[in-house]
Protein backbone atom coordinates (compact mmCIF):
# COMPACT_ATOMS: atom_id res chain seq x y z
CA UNK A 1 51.21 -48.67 69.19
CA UNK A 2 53.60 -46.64 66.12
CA UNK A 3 51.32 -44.79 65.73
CA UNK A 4 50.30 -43.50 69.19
CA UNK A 5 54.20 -43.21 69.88
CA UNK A 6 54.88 -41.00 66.96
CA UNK A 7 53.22 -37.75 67.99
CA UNK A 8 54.90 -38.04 71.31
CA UNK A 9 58.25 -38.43 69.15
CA UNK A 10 57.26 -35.54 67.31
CA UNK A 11 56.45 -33.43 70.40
CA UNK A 12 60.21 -34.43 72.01
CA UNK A 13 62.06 -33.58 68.65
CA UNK A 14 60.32 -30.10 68.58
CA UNK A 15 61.67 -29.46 72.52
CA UNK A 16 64.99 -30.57 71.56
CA UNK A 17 65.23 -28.31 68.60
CA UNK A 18 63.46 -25.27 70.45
CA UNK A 19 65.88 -25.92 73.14
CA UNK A 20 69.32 -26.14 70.88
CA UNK A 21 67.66 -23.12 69.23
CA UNK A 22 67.40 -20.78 72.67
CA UNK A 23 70.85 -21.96 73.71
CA UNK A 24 72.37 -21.45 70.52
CA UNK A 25 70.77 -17.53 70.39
CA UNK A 26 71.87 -16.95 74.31
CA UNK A 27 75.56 -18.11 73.18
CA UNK A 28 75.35 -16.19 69.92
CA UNK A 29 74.17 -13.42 72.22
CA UNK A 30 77.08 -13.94 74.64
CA UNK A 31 79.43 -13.67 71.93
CA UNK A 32 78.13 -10.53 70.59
CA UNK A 33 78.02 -8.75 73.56
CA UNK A 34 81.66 -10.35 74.74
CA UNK A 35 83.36 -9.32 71.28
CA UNK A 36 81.98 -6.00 71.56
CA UNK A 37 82.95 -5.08 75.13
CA UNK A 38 86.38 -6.31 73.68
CA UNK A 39 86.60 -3.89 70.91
CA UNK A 40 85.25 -0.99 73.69
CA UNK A 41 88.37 -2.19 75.38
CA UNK A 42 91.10 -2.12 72.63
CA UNK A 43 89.84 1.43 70.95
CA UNK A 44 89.67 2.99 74.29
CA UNK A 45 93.08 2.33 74.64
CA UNK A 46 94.10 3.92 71.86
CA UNK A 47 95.32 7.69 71.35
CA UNK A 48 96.03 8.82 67.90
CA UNK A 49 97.21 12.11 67.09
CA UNK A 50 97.15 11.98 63.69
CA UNK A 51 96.72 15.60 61.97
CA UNK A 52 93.23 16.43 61.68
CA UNK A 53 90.92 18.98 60.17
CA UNK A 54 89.71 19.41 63.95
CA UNK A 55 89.72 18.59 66.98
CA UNK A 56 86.05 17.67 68.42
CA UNK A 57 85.17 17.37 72.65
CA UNK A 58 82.16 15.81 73.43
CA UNK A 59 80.37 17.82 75.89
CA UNK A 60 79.41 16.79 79.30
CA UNK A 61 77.62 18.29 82.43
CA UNK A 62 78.27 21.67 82.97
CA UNK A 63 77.25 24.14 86.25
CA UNK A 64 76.09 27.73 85.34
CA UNK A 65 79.00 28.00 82.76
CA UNK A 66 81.59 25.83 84.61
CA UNK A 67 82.48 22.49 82.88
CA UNK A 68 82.50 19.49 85.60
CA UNK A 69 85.40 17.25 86.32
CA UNK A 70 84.16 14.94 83.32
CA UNK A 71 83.99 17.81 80.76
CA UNK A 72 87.19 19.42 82.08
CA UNK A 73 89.18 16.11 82.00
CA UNK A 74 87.93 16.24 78.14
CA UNK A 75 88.58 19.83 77.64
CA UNK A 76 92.42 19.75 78.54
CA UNK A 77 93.35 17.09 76.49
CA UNK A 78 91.50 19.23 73.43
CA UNK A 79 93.93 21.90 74.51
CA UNK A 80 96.86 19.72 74.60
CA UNK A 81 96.28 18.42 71.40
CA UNK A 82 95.10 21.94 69.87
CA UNK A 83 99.12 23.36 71.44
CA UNK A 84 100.91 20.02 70.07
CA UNK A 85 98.99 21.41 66.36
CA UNK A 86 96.89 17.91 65.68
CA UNK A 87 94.17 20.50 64.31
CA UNK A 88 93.91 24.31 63.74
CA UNK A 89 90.12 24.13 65.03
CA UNK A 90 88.89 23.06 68.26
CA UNK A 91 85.18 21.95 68.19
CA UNK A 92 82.42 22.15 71.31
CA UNK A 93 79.59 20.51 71.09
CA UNK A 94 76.07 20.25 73.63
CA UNK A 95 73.37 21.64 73.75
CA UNK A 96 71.40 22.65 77.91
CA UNK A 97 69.21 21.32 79.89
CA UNK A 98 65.88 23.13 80.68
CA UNK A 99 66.64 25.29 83.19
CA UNK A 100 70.79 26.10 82.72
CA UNK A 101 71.50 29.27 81.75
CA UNK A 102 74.29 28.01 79.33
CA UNK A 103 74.97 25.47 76.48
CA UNK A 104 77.63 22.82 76.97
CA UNK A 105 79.61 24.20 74.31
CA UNK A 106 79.31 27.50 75.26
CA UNK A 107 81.14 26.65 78.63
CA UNK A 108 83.45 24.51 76.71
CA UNK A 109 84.62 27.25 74.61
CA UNK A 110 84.74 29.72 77.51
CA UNK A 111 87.21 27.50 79.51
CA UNK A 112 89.42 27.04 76.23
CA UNK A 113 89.49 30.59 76.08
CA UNK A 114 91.10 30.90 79.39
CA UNK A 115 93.43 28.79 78.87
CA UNK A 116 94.26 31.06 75.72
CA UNK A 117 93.10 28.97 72.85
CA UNK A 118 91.71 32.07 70.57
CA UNK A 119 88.38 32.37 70.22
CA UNK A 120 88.21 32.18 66.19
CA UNK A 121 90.17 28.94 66.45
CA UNK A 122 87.21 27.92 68.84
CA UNK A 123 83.53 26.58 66.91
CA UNK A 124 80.98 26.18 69.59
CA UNK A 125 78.30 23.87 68.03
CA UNK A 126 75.38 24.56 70.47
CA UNK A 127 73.21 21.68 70.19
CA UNK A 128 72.56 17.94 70.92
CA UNK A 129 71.40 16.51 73.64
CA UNK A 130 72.96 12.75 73.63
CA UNK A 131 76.06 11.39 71.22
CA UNK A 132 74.26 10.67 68.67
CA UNK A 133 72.56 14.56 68.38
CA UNK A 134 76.20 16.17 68.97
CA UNK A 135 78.20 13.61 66.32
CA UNK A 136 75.25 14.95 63.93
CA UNK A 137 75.88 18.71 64.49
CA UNK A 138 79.18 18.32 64.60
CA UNK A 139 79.23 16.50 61.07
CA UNK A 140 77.13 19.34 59.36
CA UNK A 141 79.21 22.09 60.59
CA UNK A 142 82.08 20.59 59.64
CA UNK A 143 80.89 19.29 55.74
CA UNK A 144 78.91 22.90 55.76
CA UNK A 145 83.38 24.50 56.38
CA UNK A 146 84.42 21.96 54.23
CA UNK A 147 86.23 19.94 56.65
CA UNK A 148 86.19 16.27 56.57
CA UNK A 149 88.31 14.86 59.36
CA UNK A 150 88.18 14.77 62.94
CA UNK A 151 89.73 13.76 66.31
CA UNK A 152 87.23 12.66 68.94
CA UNK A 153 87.84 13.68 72.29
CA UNK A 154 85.70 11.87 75.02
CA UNK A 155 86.41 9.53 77.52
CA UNK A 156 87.99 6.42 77.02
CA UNK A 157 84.92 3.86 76.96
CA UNK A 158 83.46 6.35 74.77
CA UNK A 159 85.55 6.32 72.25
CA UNK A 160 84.61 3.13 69.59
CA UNK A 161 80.69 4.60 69.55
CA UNK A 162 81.86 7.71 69.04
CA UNK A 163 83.96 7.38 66.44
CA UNK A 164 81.29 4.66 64.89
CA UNK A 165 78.92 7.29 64.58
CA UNK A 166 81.10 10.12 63.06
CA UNK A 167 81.92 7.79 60.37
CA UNK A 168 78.69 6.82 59.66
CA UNK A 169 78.21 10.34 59.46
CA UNK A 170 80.91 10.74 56.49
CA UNK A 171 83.51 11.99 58.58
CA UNK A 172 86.83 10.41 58.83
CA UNK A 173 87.40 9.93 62.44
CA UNK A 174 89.63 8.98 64.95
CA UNK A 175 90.44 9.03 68.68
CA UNK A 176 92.61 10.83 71.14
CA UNK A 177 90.45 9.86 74.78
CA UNK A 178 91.30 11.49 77.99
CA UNK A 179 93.47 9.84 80.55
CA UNK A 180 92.28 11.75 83.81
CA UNK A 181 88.98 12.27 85.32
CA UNK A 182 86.43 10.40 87.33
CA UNK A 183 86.06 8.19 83.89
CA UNK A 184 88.99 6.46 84.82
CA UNK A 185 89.92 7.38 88.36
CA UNK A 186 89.14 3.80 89.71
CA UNK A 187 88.54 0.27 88.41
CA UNK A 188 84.53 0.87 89.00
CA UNK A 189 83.95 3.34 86.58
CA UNK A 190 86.28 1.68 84.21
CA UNK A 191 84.11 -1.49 84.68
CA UNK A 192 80.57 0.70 84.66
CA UNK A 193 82.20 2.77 80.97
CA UNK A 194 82.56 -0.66 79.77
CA UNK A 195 79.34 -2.66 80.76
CA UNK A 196 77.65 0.55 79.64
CA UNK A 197 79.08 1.71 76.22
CA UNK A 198 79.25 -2.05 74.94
CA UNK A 199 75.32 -2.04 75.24
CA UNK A 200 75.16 1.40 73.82
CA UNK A 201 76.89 0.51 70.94
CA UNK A 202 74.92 -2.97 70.44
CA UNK A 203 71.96 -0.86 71.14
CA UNK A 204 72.61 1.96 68.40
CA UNK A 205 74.44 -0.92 65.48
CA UNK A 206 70.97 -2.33 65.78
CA UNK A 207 68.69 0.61 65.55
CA UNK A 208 70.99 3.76 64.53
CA UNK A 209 69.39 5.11 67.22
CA UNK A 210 71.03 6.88 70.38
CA UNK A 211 71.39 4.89 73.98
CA UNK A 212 72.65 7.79 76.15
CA UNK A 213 72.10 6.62 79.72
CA UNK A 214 72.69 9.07 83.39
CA UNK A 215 76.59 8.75 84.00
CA UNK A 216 77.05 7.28 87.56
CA UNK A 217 80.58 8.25 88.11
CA UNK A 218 80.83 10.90 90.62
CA UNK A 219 81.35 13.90 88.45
């Protein structure tokens, strides 16, 4: 009778341990995903003004050469920072989609201009189409001047991947986010930047890849 009980033993211990196994992965998971959406939270809140080497916007939508609410929301607070001196250079980044007759920094550096930022303090950086592309530009153009620091403009919930990636890309980065615009108009998109950049962020620390998905927030 031992021994016709012991394979059914052996078959019970193996549940229980694949069980504790799966529950202690989907609690190791929660707490990955939880600590990160934490740190999303705390960096977006932060706004350093630090003296830089320049001052970098992260490009956004864009209509036939006019920046939308997103991009201008990110724009002005490159220009506030550019008239309170944090940097002497103001960079646009972004490439176009097929079909638009501009780049994202193109338009970006057009608006600056008319708000009377000179153009030779402007570098338009006309490529990348997701964060990961424009941080990479950005980072050669910069090393290529010899410049080596950076404030990140973006939006709030943007902020920690952004700055993870310009540091892994040798800069030394920080971040000034924009208060205004649809990014943070209600608690909804504040919730949706959050859900969404903590997964980004997960998704790119695992695979150094980009995990740019279509921004929801009316723009």
């Amino acid at each position: 009778m031992a021994a016709d009980n012991e394979p059914k033993g052996c078959v019970r211990g193996a549940t229980r341990w694949t069980t504790r196994l799966i529950i202690g992965a989907l609690l190791a998971g929660l707490v990955v995903v939880g600590g990160t959406a934490v740190r999303v939270w705390q960096v977006a809140r932060i706004s350093d003004h630090s003296k830089a080497d320049a001052i970098v916007v992260l490009g956004a939508a864009q209509y036939d050469g006019t920046p939308s609410s997103v991009f201008e929301a990110r724009l002005d607070q490159a220009y506030n920072l550019f008239k309170k001196g944090v940097a002497p250079l103001v960079v646009t980044v972004g490439g176009k989609q097929l079909g638009d007759n501009y780049t994202e920094a193109a338009s970006g550096k057009t608006y600056l201009q008319s708000r009377g930022v000179p153009a030779d303090r402007i570098l338009a950086v006309e490529t990348g189409s997701d964060t990961l592309q424009s941080v990479e530009a950005v980072a050669r153009a910069l090393h290529a001047r010899g410049k080596t620091s950076a404030v990140l403009v973006s939006d709030p919930w943007h902020s920690l991947r952004t700055r993870t990636m310009a540091r892994d890309e040798g800069l030394e980065a920080w971040t000034a986010p924009t208060r205004t615009g649809p990014a943070v108009y209600t608690r909804e998109s504040q919730a949706h930047g959050i859900f969404r950049e903590t997964f980004a962020l997960i998704w790119y620390r695992i695979t150094h890849y980009s995990a740019d998905f279509e921004y929801t927030a009316e723009q």
